[in-house]
C-alpha atoms as a PDB file:
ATOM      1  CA  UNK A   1       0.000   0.000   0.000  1.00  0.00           C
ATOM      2  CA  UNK A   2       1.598   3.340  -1.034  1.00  0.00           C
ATOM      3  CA  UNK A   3       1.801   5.699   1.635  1.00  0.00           C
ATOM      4  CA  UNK A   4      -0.362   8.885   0.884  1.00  0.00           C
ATOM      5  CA  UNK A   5       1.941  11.789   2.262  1.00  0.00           C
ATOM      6  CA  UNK A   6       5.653  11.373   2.702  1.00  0.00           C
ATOM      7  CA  UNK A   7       6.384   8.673   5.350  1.00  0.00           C
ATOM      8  CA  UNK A   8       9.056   9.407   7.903  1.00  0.00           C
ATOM      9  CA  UNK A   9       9.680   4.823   7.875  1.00  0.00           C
ATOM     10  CA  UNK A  10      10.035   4.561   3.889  1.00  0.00           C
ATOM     11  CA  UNK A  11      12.508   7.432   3.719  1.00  0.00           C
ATOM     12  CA  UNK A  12      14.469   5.932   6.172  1.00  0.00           C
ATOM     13  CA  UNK A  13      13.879   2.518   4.148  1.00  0.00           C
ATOM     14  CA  UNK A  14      14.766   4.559   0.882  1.00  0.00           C
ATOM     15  CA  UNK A  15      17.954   5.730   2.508  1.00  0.00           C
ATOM     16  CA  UNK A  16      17.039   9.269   2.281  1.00  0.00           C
ATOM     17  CA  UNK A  17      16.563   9.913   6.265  1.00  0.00           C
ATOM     18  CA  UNK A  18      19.715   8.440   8.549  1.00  0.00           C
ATOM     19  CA  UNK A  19      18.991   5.767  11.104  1.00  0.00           C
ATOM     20  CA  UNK A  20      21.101   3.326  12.924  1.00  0.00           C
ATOM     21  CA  UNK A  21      19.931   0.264  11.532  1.00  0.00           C
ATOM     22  CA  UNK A  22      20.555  -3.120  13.615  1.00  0.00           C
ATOM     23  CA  UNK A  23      19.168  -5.821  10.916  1.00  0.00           C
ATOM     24  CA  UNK A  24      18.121  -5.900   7.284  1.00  0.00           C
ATOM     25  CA  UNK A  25      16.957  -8.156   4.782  1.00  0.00           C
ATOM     26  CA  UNK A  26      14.663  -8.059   1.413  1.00  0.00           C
ATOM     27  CA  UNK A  27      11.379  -7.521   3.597  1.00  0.00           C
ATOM     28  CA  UNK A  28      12.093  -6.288   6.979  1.00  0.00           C
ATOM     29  CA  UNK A  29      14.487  -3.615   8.347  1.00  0.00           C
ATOM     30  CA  UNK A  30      15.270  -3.047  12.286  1.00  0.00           C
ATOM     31  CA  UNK A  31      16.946  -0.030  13.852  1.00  0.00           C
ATOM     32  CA  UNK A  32      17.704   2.009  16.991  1.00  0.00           C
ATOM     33  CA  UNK A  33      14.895   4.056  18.353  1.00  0.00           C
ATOM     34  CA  UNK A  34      15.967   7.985  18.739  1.00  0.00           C
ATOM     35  CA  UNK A  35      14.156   8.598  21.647  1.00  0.00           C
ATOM     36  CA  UNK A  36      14.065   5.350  23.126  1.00  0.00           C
ATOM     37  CA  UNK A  37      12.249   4.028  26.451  1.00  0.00           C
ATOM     38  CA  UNK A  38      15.343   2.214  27.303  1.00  0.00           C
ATOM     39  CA  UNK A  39      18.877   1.401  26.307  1.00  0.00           C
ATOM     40  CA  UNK A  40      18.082  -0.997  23.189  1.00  0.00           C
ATOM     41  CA  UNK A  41      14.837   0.320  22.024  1.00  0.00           C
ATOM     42  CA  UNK A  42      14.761  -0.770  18.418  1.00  0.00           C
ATOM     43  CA  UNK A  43      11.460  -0.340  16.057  1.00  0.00           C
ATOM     44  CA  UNK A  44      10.754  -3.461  13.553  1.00  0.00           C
ATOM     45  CA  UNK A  45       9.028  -2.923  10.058  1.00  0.00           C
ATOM     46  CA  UNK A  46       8.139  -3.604   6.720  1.00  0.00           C
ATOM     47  CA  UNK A  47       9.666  -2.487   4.141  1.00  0.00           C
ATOM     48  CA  UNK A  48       6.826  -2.448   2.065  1.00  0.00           C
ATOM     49  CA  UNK A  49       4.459   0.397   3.262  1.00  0.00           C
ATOM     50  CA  UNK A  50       1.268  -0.938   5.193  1.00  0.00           C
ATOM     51  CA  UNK A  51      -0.047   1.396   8.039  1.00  0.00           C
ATOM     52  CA  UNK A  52      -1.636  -1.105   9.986  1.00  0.00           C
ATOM     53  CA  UNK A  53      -1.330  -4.805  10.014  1.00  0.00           C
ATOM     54  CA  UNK A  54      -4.858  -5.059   8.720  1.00  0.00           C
ATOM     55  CA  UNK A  55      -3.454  -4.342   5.365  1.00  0.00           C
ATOM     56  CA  UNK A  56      -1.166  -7.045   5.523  1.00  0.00           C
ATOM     57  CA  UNK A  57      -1.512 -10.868   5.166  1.00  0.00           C
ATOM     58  CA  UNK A  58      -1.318 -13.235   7.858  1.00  0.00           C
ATOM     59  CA  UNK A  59       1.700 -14.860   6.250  1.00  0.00           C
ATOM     60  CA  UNK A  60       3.289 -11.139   6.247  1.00  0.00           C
ATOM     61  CA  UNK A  61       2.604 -10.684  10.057  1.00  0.00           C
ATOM     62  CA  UNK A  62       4.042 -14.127  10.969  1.00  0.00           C
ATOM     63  CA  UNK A  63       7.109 -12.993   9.443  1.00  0.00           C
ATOM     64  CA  UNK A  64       7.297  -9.625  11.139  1.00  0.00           C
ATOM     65  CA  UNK A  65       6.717 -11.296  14.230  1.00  0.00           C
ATOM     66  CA  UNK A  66       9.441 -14.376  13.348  1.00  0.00           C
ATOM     67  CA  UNK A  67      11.551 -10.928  13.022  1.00  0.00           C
ATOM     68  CA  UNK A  68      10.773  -9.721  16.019  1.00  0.00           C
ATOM     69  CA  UNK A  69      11.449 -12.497  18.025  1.00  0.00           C
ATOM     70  CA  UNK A  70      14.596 -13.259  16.779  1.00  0.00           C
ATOM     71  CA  UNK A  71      15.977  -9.868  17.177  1.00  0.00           C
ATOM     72  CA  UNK A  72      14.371  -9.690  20.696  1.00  0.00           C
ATOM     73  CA  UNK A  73      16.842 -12.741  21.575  1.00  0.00           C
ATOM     74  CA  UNK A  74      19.794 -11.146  20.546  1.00  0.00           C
ATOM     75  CA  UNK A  75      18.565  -7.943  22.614  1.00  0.00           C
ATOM     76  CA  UNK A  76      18.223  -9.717  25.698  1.00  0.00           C
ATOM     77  CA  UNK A  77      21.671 -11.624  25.165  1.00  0.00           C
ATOM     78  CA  UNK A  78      23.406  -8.524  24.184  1.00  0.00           C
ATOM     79  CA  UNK A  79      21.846  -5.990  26.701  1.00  0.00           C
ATOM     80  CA  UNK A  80      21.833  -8.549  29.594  1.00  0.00           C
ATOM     81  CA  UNK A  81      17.939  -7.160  29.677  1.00  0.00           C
ATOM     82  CA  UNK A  82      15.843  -8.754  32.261  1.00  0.00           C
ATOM     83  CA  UNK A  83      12.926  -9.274  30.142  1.00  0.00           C
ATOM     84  CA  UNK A  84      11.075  -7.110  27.410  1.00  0.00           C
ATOM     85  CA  UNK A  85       8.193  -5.631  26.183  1.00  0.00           C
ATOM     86  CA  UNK A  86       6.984  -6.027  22.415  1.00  0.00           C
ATOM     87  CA  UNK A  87       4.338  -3.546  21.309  1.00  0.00           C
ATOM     88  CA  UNK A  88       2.769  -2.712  18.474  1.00  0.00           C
ATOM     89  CA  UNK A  89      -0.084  -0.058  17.743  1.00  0.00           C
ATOM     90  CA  UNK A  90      -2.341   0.154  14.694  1.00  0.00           C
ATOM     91  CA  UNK A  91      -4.401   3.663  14.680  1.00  0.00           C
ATOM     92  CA  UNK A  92      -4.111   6.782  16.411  1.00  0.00           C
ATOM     93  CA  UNK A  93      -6.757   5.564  19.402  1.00  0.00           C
ATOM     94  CA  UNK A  94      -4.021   3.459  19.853  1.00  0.00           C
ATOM     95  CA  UNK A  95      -1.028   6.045  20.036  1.00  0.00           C
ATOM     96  CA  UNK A  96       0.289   4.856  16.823  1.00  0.00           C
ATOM     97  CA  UNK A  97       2.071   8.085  16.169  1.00  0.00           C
ATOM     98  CA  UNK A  98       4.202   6.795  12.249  1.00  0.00           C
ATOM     99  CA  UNK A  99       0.815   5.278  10.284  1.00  0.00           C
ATOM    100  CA  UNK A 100       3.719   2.956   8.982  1.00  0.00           C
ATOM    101  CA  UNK A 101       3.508  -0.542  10.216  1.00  0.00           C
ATOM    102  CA  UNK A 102       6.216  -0.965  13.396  1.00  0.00           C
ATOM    103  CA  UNK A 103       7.136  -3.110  16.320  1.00  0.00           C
ATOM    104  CA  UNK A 104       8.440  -1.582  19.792  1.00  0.00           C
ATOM    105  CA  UNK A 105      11.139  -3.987  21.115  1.00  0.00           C
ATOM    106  CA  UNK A 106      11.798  -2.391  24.442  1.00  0.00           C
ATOM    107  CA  UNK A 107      14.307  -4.211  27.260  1.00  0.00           C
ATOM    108  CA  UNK A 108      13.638  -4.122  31.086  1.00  0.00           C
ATOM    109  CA  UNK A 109      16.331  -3.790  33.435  1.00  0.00           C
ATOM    110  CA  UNK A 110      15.400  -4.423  37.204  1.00  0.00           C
ATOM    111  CA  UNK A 111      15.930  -0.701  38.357  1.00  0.00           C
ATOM    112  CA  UNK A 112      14.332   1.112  35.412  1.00  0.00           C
ATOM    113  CA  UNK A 113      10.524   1.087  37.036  1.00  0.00           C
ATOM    114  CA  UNK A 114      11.300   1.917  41.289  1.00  0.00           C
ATOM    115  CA  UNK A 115       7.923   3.445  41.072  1.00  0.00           C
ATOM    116  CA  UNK A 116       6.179   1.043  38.916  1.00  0.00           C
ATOM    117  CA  UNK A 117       5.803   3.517  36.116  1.00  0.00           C
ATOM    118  CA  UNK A 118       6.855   3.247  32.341  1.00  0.00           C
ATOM    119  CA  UNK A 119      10.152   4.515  31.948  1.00  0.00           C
ATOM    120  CA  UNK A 120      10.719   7.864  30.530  1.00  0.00           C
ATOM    121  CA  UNK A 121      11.947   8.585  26.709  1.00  0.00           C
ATOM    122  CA  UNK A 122      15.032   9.923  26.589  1.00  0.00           C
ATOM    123  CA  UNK A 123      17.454  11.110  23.410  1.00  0.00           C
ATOM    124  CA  UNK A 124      20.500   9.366  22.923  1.00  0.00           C
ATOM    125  CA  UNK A 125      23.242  10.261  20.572  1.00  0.00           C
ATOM    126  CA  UNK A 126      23.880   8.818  17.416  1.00  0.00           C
ATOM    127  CA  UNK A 127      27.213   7.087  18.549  1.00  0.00           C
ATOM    128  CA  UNK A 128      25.798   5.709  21.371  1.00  0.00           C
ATOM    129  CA  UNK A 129      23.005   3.918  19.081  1.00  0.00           C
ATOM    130  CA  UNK A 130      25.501   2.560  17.153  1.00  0.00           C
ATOM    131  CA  UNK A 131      27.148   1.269  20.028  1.00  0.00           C
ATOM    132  CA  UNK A 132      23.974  -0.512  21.601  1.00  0.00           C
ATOM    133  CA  UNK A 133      24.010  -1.710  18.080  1.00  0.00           C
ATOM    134  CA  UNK A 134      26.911  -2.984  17.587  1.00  0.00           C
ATOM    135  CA  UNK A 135      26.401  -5.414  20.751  1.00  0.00           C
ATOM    136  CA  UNK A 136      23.053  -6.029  19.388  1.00  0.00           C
ATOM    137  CA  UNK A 137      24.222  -7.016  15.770  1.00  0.00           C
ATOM    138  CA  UNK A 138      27.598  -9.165  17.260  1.00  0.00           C
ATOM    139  CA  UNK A 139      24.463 -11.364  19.189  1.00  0.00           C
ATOM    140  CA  UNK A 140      22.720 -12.440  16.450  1.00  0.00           C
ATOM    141  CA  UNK A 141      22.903 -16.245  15.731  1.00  0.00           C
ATOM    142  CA  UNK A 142      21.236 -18.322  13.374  1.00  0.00           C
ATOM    143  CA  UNK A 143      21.866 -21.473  14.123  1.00  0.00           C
ATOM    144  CA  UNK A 144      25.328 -20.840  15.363  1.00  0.00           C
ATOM    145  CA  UNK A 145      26.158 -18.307  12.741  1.00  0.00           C
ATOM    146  CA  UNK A 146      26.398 -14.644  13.516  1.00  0.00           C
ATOM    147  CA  UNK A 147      23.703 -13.275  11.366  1.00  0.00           C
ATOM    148  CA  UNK A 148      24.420 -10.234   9.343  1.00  0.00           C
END
């Protein structure tokens, strides 16, 4: 589905906007969040434009999700997270702020909620993305293979 004004996702897809990008392949790219929740925060999506996953098929999700979950591994391993939280939002009742299809991959750490409430965003530099990254990308297996 083409996008109907200029999407903030495809240009970074297209190259034209910068992002620190984690993984890549023909259909799905993953990269840093700029104003992440926590250390790690990195955003999954489609390359091809859909703005909710109502637009795409069932075999398109599963992937997406496949995606997810195998970056979400290498997250935990690299970030010695805790646990995580996935999200995902589909219309703006549901705070979906890009209408460009996109998964939240967001680590816990033990002392980031004292008070029980969601962490704060914060913004984090550009080399300290590609940092996180780095340890992100260097944790990626596929069955015993670092993936690339």
């Amino acid at each position: 589905m083409k996008p109907k004004t200029k999407c903030i996702f495809c240009s970074i897809i297209k190259g034209e906007l910068g992002a620190v990008r984690v993984l890549e392949n023909s259909d799905f790219i993953a990269f840093m969040d700029k104003y992440p929740i926590n250390r790690g925060h990195t955003l999954v999506l489609p390359k091809n434009h859909h703005e909710s996953i109502f637009t795409m098929t069932d075999d398109q999700v599963g992937k997406l999700f496949s995606t997810v979950s195998f970056l979400s591994k290498g997250i935990i391993k690299a970030l010695d997270a805790k646990g995580l939280n996935i999200g995902q939002n589909n219309g703006k009742a549901a705070n979906q702020i890009v209408p460009h299809v996109h998964v939240h991959i967001i680590p816990r750490y033990s002392y980031d909620s004292p008070n029980g409430r969601w962490p704060s965003r914060n913004l984090i530099s550009d080399e300290e993305l590609e940092k996180i990254a780095d340890k992100i990308r260097a944790s990626l297996t596929v069955d015993g293979i670092r993936a690339r």
